[in-house]
C-alpha atoms as a PDB file:
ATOM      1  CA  UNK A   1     -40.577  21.493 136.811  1.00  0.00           C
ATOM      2  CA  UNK A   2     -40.914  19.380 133.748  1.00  0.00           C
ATOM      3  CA  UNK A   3     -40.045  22.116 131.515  1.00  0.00           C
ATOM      4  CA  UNK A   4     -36.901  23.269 133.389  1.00  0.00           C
ATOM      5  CA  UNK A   5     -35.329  20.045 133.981  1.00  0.00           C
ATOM      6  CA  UNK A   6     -35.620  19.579 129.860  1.00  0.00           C
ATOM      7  CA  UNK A   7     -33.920  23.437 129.842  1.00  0.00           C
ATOM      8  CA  UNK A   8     -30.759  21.990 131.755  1.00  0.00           C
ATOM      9  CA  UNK A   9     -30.421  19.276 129.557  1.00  0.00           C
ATOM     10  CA  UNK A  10     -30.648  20.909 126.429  1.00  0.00           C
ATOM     11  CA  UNK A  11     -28.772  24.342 127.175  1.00  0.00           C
ATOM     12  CA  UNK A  12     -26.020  22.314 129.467  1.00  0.00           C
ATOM     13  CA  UNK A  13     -25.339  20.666 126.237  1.00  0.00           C
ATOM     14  CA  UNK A  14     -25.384  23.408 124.179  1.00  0.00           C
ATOM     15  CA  UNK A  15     -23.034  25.673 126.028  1.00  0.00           C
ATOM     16  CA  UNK A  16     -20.962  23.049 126.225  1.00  0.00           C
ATOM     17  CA  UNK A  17     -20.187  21.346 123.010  1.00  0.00           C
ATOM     18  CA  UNK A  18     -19.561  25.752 121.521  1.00  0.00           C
ATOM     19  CA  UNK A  19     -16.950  26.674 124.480  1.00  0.00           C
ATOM     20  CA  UNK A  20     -15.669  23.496 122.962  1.00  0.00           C
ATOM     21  CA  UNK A  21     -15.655  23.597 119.911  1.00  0.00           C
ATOM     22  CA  UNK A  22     -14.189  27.173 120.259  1.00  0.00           C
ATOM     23  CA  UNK A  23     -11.318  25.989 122.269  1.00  0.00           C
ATOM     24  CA  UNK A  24     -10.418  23.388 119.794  1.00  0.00           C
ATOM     25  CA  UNK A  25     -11.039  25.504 116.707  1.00  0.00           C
ATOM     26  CA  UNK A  26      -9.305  28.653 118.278  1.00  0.00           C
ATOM     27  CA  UNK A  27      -8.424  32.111 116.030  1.00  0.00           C
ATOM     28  CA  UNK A  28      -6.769  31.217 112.523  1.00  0.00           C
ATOM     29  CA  UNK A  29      -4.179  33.492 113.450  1.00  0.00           C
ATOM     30  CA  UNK A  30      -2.515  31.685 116.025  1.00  0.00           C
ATOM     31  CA  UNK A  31      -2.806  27.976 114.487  1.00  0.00           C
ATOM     32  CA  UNK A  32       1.104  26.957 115.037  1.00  0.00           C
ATOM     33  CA  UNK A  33       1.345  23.289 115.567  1.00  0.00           C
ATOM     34  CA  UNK A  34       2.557  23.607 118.830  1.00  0.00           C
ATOM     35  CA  UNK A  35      -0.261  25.541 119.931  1.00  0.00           C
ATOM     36  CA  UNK A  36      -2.913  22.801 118.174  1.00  0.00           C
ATOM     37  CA  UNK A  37      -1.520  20.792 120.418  1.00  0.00           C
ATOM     38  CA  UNK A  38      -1.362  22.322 123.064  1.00  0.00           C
ATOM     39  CA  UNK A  39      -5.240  23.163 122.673  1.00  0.00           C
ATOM     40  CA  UNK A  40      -6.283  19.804 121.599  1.00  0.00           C
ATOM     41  CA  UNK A  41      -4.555  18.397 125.455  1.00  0.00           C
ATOM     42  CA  UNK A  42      -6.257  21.581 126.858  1.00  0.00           C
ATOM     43  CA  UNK A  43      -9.193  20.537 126.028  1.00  0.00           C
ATOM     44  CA  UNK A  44      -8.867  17.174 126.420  1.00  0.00           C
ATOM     45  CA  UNK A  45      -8.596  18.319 129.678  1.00  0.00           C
ATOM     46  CA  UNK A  46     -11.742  20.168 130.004  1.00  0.00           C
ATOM     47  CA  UNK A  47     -13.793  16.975 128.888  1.00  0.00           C
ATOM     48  CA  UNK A  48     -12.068  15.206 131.466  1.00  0.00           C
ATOM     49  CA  UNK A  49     -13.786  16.967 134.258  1.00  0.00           C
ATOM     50  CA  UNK A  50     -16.881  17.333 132.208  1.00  0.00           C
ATOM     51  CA  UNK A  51     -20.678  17.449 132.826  1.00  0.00           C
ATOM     52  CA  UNK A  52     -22.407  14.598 134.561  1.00  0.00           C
ATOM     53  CA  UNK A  53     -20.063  13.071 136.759  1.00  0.00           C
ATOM     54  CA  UNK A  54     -21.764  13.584 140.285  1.00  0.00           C
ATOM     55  CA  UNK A  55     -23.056  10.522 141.189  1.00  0.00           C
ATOM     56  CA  UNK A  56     -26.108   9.676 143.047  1.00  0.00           C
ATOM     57  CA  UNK A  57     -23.876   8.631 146.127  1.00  0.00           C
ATOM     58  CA  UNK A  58     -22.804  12.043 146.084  1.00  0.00           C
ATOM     59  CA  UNK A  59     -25.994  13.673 146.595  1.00  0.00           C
ATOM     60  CA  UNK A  60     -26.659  11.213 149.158  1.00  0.00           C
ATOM     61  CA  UNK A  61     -23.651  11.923 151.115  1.00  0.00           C
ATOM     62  CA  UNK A  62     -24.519  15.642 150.890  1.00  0.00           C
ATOM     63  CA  UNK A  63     -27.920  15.486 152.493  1.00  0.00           C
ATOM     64  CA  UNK A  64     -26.156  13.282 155.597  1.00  0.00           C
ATOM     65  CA  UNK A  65     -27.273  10.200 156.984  1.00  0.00           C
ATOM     66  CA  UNK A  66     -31.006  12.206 158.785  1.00  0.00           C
ATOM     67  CA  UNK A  67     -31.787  13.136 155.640  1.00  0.00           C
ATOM     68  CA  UNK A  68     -30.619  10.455 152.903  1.00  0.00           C
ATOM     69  CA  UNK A  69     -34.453   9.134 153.293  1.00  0.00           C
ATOM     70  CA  UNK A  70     -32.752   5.223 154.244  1.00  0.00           C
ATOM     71  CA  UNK A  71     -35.785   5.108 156.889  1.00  0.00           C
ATOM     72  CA  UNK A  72     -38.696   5.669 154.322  1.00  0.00           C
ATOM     73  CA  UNK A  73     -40.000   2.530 153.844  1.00  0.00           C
ATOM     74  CA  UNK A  74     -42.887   0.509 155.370  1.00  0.00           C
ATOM     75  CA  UNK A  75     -43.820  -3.178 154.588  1.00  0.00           C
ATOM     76  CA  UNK A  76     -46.579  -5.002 153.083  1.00  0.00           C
ATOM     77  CA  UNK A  77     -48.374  -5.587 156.433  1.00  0.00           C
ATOM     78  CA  UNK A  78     -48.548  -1.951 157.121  1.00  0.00           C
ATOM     79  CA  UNK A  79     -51.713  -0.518 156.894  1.00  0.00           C
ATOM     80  CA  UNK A  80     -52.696   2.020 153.525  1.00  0.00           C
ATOM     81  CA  UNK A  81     -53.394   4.424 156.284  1.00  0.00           C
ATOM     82  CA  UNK A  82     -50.276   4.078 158.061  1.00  0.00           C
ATOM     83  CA  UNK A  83     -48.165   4.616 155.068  1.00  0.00           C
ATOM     84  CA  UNK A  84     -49.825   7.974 154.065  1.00  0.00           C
ATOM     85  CA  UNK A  85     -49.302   9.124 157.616  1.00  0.00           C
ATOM     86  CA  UNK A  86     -45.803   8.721 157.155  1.00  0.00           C
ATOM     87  CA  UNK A  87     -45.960   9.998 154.191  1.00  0.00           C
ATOM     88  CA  UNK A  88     -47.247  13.427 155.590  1.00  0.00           C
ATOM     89  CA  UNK A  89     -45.072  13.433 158.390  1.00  0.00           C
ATOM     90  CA  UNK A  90     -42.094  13.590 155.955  1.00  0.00           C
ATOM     91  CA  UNK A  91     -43.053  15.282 153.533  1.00  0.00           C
ATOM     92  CA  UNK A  92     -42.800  12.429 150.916  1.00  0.00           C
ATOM     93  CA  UNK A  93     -44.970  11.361 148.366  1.00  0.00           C
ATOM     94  CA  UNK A  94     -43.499   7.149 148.242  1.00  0.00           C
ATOM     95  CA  UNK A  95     -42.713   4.669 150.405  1.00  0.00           C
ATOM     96  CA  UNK A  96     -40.494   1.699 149.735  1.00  0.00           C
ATOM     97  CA  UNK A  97     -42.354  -1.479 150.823  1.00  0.00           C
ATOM     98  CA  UNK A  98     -40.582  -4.493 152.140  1.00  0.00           C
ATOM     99  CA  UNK A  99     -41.177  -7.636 153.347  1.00  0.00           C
ATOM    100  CA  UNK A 100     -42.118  -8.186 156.649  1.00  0.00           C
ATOM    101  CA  UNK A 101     -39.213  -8.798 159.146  1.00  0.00           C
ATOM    102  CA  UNK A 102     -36.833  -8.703 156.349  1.00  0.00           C
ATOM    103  CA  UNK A 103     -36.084  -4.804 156.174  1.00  0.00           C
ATOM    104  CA  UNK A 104     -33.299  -5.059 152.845  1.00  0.00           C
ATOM    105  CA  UNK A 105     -35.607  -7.260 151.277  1.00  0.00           C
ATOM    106  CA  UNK A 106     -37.386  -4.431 148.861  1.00  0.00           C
ATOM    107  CA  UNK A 107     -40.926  -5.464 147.447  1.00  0.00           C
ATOM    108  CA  UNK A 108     -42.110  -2.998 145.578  1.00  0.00           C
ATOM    109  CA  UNK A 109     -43.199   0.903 146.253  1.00  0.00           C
ATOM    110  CA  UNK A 110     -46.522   2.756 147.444  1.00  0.00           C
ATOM    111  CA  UNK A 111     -46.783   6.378 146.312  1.00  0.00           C
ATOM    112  CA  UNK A 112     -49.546   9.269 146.658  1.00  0.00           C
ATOM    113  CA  UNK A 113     -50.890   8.097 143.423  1.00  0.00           C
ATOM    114  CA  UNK A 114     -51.675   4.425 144.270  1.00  0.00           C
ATOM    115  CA  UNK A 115     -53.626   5.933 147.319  1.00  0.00           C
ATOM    116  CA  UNK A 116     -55.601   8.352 145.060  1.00  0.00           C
ATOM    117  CA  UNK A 117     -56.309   5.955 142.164  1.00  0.00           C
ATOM    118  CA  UNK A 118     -57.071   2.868 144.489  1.00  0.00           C
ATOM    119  CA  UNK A 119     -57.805   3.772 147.749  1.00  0.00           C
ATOM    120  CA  UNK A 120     -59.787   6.872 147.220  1.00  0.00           C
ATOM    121  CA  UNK A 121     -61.340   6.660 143.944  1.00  0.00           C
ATOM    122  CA  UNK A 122     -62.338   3.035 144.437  1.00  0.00           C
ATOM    123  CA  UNK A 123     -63.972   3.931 147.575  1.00  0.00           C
ATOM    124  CA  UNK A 124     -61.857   1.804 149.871  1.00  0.00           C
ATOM    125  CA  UNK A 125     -61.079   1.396 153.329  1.00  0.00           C
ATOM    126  CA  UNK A 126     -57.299   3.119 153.654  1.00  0.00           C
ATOM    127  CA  UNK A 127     -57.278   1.499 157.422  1.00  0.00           C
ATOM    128  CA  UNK A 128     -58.555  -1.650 156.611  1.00  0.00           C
ATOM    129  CA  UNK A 129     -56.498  -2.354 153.087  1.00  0.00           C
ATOM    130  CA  UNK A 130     -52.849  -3.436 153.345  1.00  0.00           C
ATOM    131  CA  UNK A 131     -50.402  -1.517 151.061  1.00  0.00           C
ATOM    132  CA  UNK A 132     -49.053  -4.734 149.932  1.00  0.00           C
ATOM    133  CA  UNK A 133     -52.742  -5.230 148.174  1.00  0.00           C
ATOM    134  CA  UNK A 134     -51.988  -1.771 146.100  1.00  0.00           C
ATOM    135  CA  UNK A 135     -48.377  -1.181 146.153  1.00  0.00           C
ATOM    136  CA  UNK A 136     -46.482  -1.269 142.705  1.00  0.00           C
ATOM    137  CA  UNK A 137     -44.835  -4.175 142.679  1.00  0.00           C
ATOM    138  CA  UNK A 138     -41.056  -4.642 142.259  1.00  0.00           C
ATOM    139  CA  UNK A 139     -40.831  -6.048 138.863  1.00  0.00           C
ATOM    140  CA  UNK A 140     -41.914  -2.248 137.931  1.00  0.00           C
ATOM    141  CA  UNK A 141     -40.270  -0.551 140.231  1.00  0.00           C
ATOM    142  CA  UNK A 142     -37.491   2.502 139.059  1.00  0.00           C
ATOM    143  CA  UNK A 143     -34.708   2.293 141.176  1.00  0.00           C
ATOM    144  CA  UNK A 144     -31.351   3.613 140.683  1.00  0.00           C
ATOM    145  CA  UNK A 145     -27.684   2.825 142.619  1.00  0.00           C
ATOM    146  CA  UNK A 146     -25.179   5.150 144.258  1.00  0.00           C
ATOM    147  CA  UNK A 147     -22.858   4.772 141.013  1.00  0.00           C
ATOM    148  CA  UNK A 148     -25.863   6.310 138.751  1.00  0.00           C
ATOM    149  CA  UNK A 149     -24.913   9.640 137.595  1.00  0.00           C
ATOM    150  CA  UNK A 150     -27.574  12.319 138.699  1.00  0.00           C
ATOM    151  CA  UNK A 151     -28.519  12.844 135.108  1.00  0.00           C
ATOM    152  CA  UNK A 152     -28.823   9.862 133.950  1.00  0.00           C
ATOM    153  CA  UNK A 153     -31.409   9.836 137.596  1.00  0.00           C
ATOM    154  CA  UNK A 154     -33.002  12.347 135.956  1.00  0.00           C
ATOM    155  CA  UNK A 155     -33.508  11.516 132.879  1.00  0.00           C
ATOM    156  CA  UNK A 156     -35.345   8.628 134.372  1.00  0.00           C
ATOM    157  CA  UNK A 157     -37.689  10.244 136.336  1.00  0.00           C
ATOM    158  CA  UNK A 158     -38.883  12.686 134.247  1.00  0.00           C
ATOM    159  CA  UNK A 159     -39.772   9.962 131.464  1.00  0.00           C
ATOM    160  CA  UNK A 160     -41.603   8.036 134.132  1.00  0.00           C
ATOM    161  CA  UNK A 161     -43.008  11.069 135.632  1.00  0.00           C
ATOM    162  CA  UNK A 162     -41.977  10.381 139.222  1.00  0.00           C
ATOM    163  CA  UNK A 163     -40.488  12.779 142.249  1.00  0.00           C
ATOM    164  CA  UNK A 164     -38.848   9.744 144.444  1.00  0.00           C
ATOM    165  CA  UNK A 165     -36.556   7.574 143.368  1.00  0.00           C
ATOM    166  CA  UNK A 166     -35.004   4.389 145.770  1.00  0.00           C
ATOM    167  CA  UNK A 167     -31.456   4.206 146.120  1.00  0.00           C
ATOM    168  CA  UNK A 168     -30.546   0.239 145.913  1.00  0.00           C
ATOM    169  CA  UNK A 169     -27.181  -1.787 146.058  1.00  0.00           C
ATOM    170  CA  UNK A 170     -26.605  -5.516 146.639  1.00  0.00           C
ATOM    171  CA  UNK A 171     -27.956  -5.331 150.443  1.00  0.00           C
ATOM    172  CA  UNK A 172     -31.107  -3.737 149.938  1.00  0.00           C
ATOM    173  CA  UNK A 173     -32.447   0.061 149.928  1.00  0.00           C
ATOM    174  CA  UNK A 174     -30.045   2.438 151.371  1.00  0.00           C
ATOM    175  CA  UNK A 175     -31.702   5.965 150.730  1.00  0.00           C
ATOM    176  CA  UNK A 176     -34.317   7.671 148.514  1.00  0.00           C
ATOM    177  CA  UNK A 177     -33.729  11.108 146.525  1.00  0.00           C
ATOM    178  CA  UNK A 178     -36.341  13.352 145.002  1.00  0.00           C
ATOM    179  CA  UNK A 179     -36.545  15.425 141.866  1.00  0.00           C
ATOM    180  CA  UNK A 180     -35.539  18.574 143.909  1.00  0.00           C
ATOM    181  CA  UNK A 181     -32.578  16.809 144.821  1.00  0.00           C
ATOM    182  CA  UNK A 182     -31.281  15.583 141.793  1.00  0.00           C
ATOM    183  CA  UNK A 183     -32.199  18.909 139.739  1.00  0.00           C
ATOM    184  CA  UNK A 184     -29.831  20.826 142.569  1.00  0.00           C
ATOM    185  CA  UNK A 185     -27.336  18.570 142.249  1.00  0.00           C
ATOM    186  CA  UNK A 186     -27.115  19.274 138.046  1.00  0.00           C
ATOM    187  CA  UNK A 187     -27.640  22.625 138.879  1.00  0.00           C
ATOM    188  CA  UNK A 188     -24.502  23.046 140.950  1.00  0.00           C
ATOM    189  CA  UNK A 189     -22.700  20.625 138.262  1.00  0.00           C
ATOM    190  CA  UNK A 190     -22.981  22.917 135.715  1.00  0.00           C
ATOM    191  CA  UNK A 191     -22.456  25.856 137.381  1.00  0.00           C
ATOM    192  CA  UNK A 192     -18.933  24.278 139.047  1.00  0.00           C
ATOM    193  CA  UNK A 193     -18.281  23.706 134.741  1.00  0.00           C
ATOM    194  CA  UNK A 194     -18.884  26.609 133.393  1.00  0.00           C
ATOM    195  CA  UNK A 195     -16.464  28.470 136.319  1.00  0.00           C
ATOM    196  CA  UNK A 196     -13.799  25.613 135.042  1.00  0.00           C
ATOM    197  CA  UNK A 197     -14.631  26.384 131.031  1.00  0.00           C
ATOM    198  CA  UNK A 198     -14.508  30.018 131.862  1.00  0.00           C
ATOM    199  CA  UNK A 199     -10.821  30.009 133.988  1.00  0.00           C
ATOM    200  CA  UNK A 200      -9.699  28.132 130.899  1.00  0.00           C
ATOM    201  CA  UNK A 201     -10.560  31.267 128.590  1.00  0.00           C
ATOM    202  CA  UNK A 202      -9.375  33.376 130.936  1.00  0.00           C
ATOM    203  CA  UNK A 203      -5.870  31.605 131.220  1.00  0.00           C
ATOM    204  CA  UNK A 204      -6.009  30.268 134.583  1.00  0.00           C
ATOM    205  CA  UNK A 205      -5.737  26.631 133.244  1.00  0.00           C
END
């Protein structure tokens, strides 16, 4: 996955800066003023629409209200084994935590990894131990909002090596998206681009 995500970024980028710099450069033979200018605007165009302007909001609106992960949290309360449960049942591997009672209030995040590295390798209790005790708290949690572009999304979680990211705004968490999500999302981006770059060779700009 790691590998392929890093293969959109770079050959997105790629592709895109030639058909550019082809469209602005053009054929010496046909380098009238009029048509410079009329190729630079062109072109100007093209960036216009450019790569990377789906926003996480977007993808959220896409997968629909059942599915835009707004109910995947738990709170600090909650038992360890509680939260995995959940965690099975939908197919996640985090939780956001919250306070108790106070369901916006976000306090940090429990994932599969904070179960394995101190639940089961410490030889703990997972029904006993509260997932406030081994959440990671909020001062290091990676969230992004529905205005963050999806690459910029997932940029961040392949440097922190994470699958789930919460969705945040000024009232609390209001949806979670996953690496799958976000690397469809760029997927589809560039694909919707390079149907745009190609009608603009083609002439039907």
């Amino acid at each position: 996955m790691q590998g392929g995500v890093q293969a959109i970024f770079s050959h997105g980028n790629v592709f895109k800066n030639a058909v550019l710099r082809h469209i602005r450069v053009g054929p010496t033979a046909v380098g009238s003023l009029m048509f410079a200018r009329r190729e630079s605007t062109s072109a100007a165009r093209i960036e216009e629409h450019g790569f990377e302007s789906t926003t996480i909001s977007d993808v959220l609106t896409a997968k629909g209200k059942k599915q835009d992960g707004s109910w995947l949290w738990c709170t600090t309360d909650d038992s360890v084994y509680d939260a995995v449960k959940s965690m099975t049942q939908h197919n996640v591997g985090a939780l956001v935590v919250v306070k108790p009672g106070e369901h916006k209030s976000v306090a940090g995040i429990i994932t599969e990894r904070d179960y394995l590295r101190k639940i089961i390798v410490q030889g703990r209790s997972s029904k006993s131990t509260k997932v406030g005790d081994i959440m990671t708290e909020e001062n290091k949690l990676i969230t992004v909002t529905p205005e963050t572009k999806v690459l910029k999304a997932m940029q961040l979680m392949t440097d922190n090596r994470i699958r789930h990211i919460p969705v945040i705004n000024d009232s609390g968490m209001i949806g979670m998206v996953s690496i799958g999500d976000v690397v469809r999302a760029v997927v589809s981006e560039h694909r919707e681009e390079l149907n745009r770059l190609n009608a603009f060779i083609q002439g039907g700009y």
